[in-house]
Protein backbone atom coordinates (compact mmCIF):
# COMPACT_ATOMS: atom_id res chain seq x y z
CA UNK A 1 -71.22 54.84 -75.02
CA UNK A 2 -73.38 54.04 -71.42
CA UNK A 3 -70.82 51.05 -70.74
CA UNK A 4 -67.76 53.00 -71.60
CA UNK A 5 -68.85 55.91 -69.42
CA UNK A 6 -69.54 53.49 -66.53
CA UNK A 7 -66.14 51.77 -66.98
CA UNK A 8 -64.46 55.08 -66.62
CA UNK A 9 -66.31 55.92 -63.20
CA UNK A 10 -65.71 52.38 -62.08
CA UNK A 11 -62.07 52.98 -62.66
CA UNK A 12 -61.99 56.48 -61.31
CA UNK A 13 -63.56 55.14 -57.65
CA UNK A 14 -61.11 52.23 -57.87
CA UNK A 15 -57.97 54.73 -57.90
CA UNK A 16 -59.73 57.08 -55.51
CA UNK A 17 -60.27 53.92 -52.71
CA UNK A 18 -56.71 52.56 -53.79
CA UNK A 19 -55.17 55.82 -52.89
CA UNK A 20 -56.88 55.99 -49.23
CA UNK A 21 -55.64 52.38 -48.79
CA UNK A 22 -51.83 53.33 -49.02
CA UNK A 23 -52.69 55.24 -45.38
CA UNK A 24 -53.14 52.29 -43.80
CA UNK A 25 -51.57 49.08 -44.03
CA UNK A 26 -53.70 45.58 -43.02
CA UNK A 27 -51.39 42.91 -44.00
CA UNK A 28 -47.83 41.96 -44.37
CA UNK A 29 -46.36 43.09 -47.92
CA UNK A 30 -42.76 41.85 -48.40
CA UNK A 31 -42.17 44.19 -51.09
CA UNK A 32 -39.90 47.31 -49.95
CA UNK A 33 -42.43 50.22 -50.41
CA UNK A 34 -41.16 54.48 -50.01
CA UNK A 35 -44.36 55.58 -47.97
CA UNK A 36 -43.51 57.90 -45.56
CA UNK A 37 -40.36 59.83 -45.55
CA UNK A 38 -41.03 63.25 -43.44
CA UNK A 39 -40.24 64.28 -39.92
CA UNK A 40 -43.17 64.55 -37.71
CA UNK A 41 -43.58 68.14 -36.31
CA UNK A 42 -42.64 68.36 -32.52
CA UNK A 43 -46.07 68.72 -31.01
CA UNK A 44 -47.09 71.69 -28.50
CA UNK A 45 -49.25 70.07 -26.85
CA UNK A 46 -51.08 71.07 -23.67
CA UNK A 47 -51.00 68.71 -20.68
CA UNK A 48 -54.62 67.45 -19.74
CA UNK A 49 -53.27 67.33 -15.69
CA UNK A 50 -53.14 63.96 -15.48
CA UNK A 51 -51.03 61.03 -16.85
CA UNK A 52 -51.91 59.37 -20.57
CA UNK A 53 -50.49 56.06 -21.38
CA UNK A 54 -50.73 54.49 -25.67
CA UNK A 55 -50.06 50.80 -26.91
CA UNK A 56 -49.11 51.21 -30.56
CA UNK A 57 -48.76 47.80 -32.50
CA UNK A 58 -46.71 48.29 -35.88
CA UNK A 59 -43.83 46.25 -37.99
CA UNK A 60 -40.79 46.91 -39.84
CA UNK A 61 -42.18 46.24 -43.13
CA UNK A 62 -44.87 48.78 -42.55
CA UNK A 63 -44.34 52.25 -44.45
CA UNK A 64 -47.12 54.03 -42.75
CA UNK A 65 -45.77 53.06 -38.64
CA UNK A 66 -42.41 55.30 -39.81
CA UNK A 67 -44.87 58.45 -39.36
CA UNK A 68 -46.82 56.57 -36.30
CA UNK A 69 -43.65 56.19 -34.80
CA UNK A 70 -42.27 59.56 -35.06
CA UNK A 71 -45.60 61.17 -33.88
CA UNK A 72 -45.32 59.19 -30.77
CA UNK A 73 -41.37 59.55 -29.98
CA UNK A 74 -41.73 63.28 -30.45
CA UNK A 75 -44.93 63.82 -28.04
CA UNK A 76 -42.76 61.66 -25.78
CA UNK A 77 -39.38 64.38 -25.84
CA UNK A 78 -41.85 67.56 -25.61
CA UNK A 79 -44.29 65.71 -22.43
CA UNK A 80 -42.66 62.56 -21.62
CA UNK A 81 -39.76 61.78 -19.16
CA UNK A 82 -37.59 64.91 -19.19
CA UNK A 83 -39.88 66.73 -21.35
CA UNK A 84 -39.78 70.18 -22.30
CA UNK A 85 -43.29 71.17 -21.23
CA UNK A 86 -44.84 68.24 -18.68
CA UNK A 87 -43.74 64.90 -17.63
CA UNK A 88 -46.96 63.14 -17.71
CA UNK A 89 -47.09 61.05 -21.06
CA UNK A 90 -46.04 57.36 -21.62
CA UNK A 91 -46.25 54.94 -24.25
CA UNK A 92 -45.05 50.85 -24.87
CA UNK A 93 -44.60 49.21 -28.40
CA UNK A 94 -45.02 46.19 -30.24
CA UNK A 95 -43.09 45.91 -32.59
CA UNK A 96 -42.39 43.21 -35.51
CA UNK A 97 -38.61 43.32 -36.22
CA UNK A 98 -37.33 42.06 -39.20
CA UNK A 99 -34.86 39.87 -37.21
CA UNK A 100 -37.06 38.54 -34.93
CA UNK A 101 -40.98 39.15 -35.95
CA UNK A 102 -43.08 39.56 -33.01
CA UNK A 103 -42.05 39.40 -29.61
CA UNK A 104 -44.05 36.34 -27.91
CA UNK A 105 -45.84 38.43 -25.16
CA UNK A 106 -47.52 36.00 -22.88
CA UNK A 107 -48.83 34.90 -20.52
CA UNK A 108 -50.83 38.62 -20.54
CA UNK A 109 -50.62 38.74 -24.25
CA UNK A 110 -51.35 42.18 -24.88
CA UNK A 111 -50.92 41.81 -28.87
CA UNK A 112 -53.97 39.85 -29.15
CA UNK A 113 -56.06 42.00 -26.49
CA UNK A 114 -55.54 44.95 -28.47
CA UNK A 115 -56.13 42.71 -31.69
CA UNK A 116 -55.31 45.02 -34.75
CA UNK A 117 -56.62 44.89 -38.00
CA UNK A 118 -54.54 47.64 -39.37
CA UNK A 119 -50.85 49.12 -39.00
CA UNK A 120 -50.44 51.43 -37.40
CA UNK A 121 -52.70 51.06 -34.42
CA UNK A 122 -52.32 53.21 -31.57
CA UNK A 123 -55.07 52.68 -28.30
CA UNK A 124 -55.41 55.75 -25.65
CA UNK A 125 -56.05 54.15 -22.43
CA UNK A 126 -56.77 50.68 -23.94
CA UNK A 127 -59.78 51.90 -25.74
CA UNK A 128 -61.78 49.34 -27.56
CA UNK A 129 -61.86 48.68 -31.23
CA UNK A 130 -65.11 50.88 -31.68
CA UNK A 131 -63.24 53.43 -29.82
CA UNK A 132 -61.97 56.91 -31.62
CA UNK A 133 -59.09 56.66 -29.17
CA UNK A 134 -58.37 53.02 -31.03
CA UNK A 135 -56.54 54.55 -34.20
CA UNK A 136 -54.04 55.20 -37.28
CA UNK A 137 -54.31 59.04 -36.76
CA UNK A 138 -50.99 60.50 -36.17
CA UNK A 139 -51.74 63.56 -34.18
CA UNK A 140 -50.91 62.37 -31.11
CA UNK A 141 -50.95 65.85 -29.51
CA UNK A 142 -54.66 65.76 -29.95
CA UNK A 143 -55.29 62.50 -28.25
CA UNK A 144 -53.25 63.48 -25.41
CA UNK A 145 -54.29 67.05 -24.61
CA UNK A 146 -58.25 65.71 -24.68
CA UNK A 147 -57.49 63.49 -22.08
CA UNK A 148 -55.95 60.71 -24.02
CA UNK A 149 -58.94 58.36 -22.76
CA UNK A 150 -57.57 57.92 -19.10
CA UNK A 151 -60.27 57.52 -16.18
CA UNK A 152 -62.15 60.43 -15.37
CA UNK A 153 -60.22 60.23 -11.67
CA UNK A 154 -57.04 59.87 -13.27
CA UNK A 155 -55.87 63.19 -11.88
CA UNK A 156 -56.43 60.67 -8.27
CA UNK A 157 -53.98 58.09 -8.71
CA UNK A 158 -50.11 58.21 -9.60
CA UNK A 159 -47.02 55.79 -10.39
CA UNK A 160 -43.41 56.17 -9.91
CA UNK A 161 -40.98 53.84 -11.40
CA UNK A 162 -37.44 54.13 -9.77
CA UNK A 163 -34.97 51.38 -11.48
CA UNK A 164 -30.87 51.02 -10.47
CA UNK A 165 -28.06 48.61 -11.18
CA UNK A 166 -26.80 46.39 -9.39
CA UNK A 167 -23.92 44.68 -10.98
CA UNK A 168 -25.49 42.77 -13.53
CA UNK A 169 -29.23 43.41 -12.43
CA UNK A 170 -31.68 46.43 -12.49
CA UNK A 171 -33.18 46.87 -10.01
CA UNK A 172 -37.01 48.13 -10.41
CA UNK A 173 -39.27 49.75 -7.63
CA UNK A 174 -42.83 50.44 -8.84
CA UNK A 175 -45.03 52.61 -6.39
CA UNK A 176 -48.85 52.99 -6.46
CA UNK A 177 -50.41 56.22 -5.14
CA UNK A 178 -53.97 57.83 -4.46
CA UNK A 179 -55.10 60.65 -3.17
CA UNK A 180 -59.33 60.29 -3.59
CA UNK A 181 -61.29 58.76 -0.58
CA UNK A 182 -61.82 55.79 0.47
CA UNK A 183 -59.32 52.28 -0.86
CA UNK A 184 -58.96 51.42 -4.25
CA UNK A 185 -57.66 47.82 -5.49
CA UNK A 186 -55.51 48.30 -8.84
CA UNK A 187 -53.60 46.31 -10.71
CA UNK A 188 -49.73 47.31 -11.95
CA UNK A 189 -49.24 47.09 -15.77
CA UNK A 190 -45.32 46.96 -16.20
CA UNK A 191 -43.09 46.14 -18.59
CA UNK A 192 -39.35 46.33 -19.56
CA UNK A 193 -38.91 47.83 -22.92
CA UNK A 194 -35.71 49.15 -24.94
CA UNK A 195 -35.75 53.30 -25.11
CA UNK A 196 -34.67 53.29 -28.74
CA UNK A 197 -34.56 49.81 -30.37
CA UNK A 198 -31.34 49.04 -32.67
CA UNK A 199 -33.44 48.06 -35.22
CA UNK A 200 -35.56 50.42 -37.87
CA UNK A 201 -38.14 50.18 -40.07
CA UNK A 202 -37.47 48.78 -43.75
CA UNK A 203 -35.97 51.12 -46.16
CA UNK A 204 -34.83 53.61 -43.36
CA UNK A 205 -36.83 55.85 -41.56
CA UNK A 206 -36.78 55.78 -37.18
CA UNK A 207 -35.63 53.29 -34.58
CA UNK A 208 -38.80 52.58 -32.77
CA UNK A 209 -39.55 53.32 -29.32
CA UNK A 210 -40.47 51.88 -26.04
CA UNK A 211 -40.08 48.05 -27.65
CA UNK A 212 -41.78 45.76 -25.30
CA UNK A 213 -39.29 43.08 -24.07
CA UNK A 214 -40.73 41.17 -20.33
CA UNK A 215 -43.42 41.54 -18.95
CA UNK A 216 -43.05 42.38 -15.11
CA UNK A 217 -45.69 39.75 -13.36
CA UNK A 218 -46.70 38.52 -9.83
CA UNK A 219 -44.87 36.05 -7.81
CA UNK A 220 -46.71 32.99 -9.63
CA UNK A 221 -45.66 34.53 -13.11
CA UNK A 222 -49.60 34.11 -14.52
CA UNK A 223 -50.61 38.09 -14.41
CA UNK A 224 -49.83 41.28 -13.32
CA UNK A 225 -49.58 42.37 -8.97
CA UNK A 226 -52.71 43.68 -7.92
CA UNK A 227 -52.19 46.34 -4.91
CA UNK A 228 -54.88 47.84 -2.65
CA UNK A 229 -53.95 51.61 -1.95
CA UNK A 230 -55.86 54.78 -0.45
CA UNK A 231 -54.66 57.92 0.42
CA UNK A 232 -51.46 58.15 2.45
CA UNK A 233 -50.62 54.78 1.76
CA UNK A 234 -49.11 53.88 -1.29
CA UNK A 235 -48.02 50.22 -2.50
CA UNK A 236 -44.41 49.62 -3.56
CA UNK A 237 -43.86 46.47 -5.56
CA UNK A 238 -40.26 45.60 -6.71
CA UNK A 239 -38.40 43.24 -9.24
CA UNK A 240 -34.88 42.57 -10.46
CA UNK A 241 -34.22 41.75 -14.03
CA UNK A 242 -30.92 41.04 -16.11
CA UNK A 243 -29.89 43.72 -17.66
CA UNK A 244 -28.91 41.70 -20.77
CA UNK A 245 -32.83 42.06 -21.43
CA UNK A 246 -32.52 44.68 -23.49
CA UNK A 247 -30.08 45.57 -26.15
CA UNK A 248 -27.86 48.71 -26.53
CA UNK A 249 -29.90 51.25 -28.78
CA UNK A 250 -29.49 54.82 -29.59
CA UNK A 251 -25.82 55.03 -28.80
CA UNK A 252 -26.48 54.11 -25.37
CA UNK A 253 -25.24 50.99 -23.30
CA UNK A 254 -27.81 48.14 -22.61
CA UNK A 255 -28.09 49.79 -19.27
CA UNK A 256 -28.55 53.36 -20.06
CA UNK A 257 -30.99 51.61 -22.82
CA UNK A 258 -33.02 50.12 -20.12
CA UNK A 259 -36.71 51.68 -19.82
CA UNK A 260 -39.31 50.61 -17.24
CA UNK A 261 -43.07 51.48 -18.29
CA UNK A 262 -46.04 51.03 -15.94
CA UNK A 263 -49.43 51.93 -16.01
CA UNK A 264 -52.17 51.33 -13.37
CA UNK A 265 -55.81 49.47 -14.39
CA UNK A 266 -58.72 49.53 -12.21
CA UNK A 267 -58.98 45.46 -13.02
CA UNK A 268 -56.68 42.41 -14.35
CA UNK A 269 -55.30 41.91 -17.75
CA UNK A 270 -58.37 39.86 -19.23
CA UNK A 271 -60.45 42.60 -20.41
CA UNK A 272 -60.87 46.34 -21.19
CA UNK A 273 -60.07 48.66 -18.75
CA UNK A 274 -59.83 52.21 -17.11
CA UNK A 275 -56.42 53.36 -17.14
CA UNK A 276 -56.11 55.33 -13.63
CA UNK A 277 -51.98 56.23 -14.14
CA UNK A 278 -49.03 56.14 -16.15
CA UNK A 279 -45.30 56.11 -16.14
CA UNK A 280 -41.59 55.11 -16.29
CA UNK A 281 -38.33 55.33 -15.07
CA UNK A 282 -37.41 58.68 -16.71
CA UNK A 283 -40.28 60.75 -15.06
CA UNK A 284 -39.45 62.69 -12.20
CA UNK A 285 -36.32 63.03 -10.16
CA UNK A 286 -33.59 60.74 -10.32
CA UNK A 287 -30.58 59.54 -8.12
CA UNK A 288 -27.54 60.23 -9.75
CA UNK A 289 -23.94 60.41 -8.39
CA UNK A 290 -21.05 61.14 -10.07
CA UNK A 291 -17.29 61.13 -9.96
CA UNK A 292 -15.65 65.12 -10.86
CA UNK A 293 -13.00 67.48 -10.99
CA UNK A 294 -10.19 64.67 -11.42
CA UNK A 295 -6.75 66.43 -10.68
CA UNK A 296 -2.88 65.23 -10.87
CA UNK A 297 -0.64 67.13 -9.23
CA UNK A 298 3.40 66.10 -9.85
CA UNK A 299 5.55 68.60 -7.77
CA UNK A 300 8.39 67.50 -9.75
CA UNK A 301 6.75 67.99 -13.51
CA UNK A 302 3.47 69.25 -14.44
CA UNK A 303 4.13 67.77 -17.43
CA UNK A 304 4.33 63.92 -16.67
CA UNK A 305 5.96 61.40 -14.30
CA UNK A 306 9.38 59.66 -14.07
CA UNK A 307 8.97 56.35 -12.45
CA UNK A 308 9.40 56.65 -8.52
CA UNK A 309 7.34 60.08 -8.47
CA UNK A 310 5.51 60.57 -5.77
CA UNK A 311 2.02 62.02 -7.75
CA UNK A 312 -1.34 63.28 -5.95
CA UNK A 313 -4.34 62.41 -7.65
CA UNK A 314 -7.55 64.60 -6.10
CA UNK A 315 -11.61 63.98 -7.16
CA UNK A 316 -15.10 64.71 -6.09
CA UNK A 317 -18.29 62.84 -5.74
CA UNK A 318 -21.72 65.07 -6.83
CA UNK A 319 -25.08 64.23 -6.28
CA UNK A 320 -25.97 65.38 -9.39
CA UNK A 321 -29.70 63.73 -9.42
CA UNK A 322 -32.56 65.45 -7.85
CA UNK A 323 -32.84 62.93 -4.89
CA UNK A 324 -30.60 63.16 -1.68
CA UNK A 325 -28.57 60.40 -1.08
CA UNK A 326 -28.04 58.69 2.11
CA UNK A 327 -27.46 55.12 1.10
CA UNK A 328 -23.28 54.38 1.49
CA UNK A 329 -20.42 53.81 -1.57
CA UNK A 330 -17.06 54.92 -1.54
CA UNK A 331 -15.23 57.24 -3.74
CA UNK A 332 -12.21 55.68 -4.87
CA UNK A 333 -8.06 57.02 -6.16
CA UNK A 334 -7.17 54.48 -8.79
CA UNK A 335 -4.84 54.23 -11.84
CA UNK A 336 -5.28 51.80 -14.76
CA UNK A 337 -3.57 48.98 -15.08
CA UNK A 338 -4.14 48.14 -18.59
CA UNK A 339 -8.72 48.13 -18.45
CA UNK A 340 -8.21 47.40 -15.11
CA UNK A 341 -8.79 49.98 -11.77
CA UNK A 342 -6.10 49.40 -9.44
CA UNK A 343 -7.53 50.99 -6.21
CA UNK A 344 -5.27 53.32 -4.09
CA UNK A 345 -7.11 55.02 -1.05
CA UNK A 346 -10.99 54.76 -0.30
CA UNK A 347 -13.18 56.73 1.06
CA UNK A 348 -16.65 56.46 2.64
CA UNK A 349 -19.50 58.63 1.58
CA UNK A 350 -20.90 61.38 3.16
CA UNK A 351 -24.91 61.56 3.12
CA UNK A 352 -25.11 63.78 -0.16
CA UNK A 353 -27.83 66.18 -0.50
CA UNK A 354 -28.60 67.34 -4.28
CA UNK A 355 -25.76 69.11 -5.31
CA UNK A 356 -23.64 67.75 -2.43
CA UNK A 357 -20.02 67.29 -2.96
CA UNK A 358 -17.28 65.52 -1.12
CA UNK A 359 -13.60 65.29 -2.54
CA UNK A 360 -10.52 62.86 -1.46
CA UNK A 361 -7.31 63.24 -2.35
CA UNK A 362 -4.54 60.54 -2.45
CA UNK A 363 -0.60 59.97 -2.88
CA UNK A 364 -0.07 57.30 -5.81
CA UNK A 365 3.81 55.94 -6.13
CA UNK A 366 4.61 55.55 -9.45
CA UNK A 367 7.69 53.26 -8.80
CA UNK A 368 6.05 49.86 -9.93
CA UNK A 369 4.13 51.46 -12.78
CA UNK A 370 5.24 49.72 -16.40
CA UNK A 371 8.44 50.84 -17.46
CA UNK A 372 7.11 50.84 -21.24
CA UNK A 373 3.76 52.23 -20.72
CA UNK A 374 3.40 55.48 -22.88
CA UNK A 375 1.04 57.30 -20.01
CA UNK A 376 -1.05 55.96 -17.45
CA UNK A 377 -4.54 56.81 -16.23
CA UNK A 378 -5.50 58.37 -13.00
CA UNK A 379 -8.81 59.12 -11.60
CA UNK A 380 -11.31 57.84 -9.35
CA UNK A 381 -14.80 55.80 -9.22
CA UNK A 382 -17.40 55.47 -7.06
CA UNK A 383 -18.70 52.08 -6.12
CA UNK A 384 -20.78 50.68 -3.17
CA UNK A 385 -23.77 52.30 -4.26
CA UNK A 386 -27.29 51.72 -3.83
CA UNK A 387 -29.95 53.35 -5.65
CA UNK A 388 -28.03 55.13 -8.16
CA UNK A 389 -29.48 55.79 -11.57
CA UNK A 390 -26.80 55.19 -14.10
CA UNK A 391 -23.27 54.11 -13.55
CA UNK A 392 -21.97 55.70 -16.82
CA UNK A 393 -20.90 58.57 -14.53
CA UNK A 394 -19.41 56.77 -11.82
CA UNK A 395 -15.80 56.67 -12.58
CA UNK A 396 -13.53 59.55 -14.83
CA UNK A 397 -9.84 59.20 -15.35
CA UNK A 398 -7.41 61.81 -16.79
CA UNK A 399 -3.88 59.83 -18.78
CA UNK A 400 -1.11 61.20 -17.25
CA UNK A 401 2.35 60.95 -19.68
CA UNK A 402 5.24 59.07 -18.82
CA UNK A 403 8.73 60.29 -18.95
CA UNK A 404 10.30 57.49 -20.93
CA UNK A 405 14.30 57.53 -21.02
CA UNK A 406 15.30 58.38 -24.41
CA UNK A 407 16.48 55.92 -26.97
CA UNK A 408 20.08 55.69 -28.12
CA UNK A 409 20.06 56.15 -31.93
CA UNK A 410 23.67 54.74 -33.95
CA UNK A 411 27.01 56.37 -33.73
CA UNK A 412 28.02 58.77 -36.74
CA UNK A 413 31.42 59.85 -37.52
CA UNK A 414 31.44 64.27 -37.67
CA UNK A 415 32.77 64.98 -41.05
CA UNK A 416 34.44 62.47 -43.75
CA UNK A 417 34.46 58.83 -42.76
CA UNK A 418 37.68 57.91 -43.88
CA UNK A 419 40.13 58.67 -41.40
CA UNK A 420 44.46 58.31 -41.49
CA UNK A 421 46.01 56.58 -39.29
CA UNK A 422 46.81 58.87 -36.07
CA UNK A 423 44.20 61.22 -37.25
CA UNK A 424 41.70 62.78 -34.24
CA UNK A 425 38.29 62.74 -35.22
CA UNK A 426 34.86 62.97 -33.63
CA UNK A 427 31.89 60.69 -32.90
CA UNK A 428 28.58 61.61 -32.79
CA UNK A 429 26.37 59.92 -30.40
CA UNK A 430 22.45 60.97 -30.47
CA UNK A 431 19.50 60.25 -28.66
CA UNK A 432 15.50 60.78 -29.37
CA UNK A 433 12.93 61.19 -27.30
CA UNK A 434 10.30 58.30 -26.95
CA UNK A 435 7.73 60.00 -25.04
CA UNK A 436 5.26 62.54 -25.25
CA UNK A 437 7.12 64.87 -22.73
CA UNK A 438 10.48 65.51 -24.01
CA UNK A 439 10.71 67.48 -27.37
């Protein structure tokens, strides 16, 4: 009776410790498992007044990093770039895909600093392994409104990461600030990462986050710029990197997909540090222009064009960013030709304060436009710029129908089709419209 009682609390404490384990995940299973299937709750979380910057390490095969992932992605839309209550939380990820395992991260190798033992693992300010703020724990809104681990002087130091396009390039500006006394030598943790990889976790769940994909290093490509700064004199550092890095995610473009994350350390890559600052290129205000108010005016139909019109096609350029602009472009009439912008009349820009506006107007011939073409855009586009955020808002075009001549449809005879000799009779020719003008 003794042994069978102690078998049965043997086998209780197994399925007790066997039930904790499915929290946490420390190795790679490559059986499909159903672990986590909620929605994180949208924290409300109170900013500390400072920055707060996470690593989180997880893979696709791991059912607990759906919920790790979500936490972090939702603190990120309430206090992140453009959030609802502060704009002063950050976060990168490493992430094992199932296309592509992990992403080979060196020469900083962040991965193997952070060394994890368990999925998830999120570190607040890279926090050590005996850390609380190294971690599985999923309320993120905790860890950030305590401070999420930053230096105690974080509320000191500051980073702004402005990044543009520039044909096939973005362009990336990263700028080091302080306000304390004295000079301070930091180094610039940066990285390109996709805002919302095309990939998910196995058997469903989120797209992950902030997926590390280059590292953004010094001139001799071995480790991260190191900047001396002190108050009134901040550091810019700048890079250019194919856009082609990252991948189109989250119904967005590779371009619009296209995050830059930074964070400032008070020392190099090869240990444990303070984290002073932390941010990315959709905190604070942004240049943005775009093209508006398209118009086609035909004084002979306002309901298309016969070829030979004489149309007037009429747009605006709008600083719609929160940045003035003073850096050139030109706000273009075109028409399509097929994909193509055929340009018409150019314009120069104005310096454009935020809000700004300045319109151009232009007469387009529609002699040589193609005789079979059903309609034909009009519109305009910016381009020449410098600095500009996002070019999905640089060009708008409105089709415009085209008056087609109407197709000749066969010859009927009115009435009975057998007809005497010297008999009158009639012949009904008909046309239809082939355009979407005539009715």
């Amino acid at each position: 009776m003794k042994l069978y009682q102690k078998t049965i609390s043997l086998t209780i404490v197994a399925l007790f410790l066997g039930s904790i384990a499915l929290t946490i995940v420390t190795d790679n299973s490559n059986s499909p498992a159903s672990y986590l299937d909620e929605e994180s709750n949208i924290s409300k979380a109170q900013s500390p007044g400072h920055t707060v910057f996470t690593e989180y390490v997880g893979a696709h095969w791991c059912g607990p990093c759906h919920g790790a992932s979500n936490a972090l992605h939702d603190l990120y839309v309430t206090n992140g770039g453009g959030g609802s209550q502060s704009e002063d939380y950050t976060y990168i990820s490493f992430y094992e895909s199932a296309s592509n395992g992990w992403p080979s991260d060196g020469p900083i190798n962040r991965r193997a600093h952070i060394n994890p033992s368990y999925y998830p693992t999120m570190v607040w300010g890279d926090a050590t392994s005996s850390s609380s703020y190294y971690t599985s724990n999923t309320n993120t809104a905790n860890f950030y409104q305590n401070g999420g681990n930053m230096d105690a002087s974080a509320a000191d130091y500051s980073i702004t990461v402005f990044q543009s396009e520039n044909g096939n390039m973005m362009d990336i500006d990263i700028t080091a600030s302080y306000t304390g006394s004295g000079t301070k030598t930091v180094t610039i943790y940066a990285a390109v990462t996709e805002e919302t990889s095309p990939e998910s976790y196995d058997g469903g769940g989120p797209n992950p986050h902030h997926v590390w994909k280059q590292w953004l290093l010094n001139n001799n490509g071995n480790a991260f710029e190191s900047v001396t700064i002190s108050a009134g004199n901040s550091v810019t550092k700048s890079w250019s990197v194919p856009i082609s890095t990252v991948r189109p995610g989250g119904g967005h473009s590779a371009a619009d997909n296209f995050l830059t994350v930074a964070a400032l350390l008070n020392g190099d890559h090869t240990t444990h540090r303070s984290v002073l600052a932390a941010g990315d290129s959709h905190m604070g205000p942004k240049m943005d222009l775009a093209v508006s108010g398209v118009t086609i005016t035909n004084p002979a139909s306002a309901d298309g064009y016969l070829r030979g019109d004489q149309i007037t096609v009429s747009a605006s350029a709008v600083n719609v960013g929160g940045l003035d602009y003073s850096n050139g472009g030109n706000l273009e009439i075109i028409y399509m030709d097929g994909n193509n912008p055929i340009v018409v009349s150019t314009k120069q820009l104005t310096n454009l304060p935020v809000q700004g506006t300045m319109s151009h107007s232009a007469s387009v011939d529609t002699t040589n436009l193609p005789t079979n073409a059903w309609s034909t855009g009009f519109g305009a586009r910016l381009s020449g710029l410098s600095g500009d955020g996002s070019s999905r808002n640089n060009i708008a075009v409105e089709d415009f129908s085209h008056d087609r001549p109407p197709v000749a449809k066969q010859a009927t005879v009115s009435g009975e089709n057998v007809i005497e000799r010297g008999s009158i009779f009639t012949v009904v020719a008909k046309g239809g419209a082939d355009d979407y003008v005539d009715t």
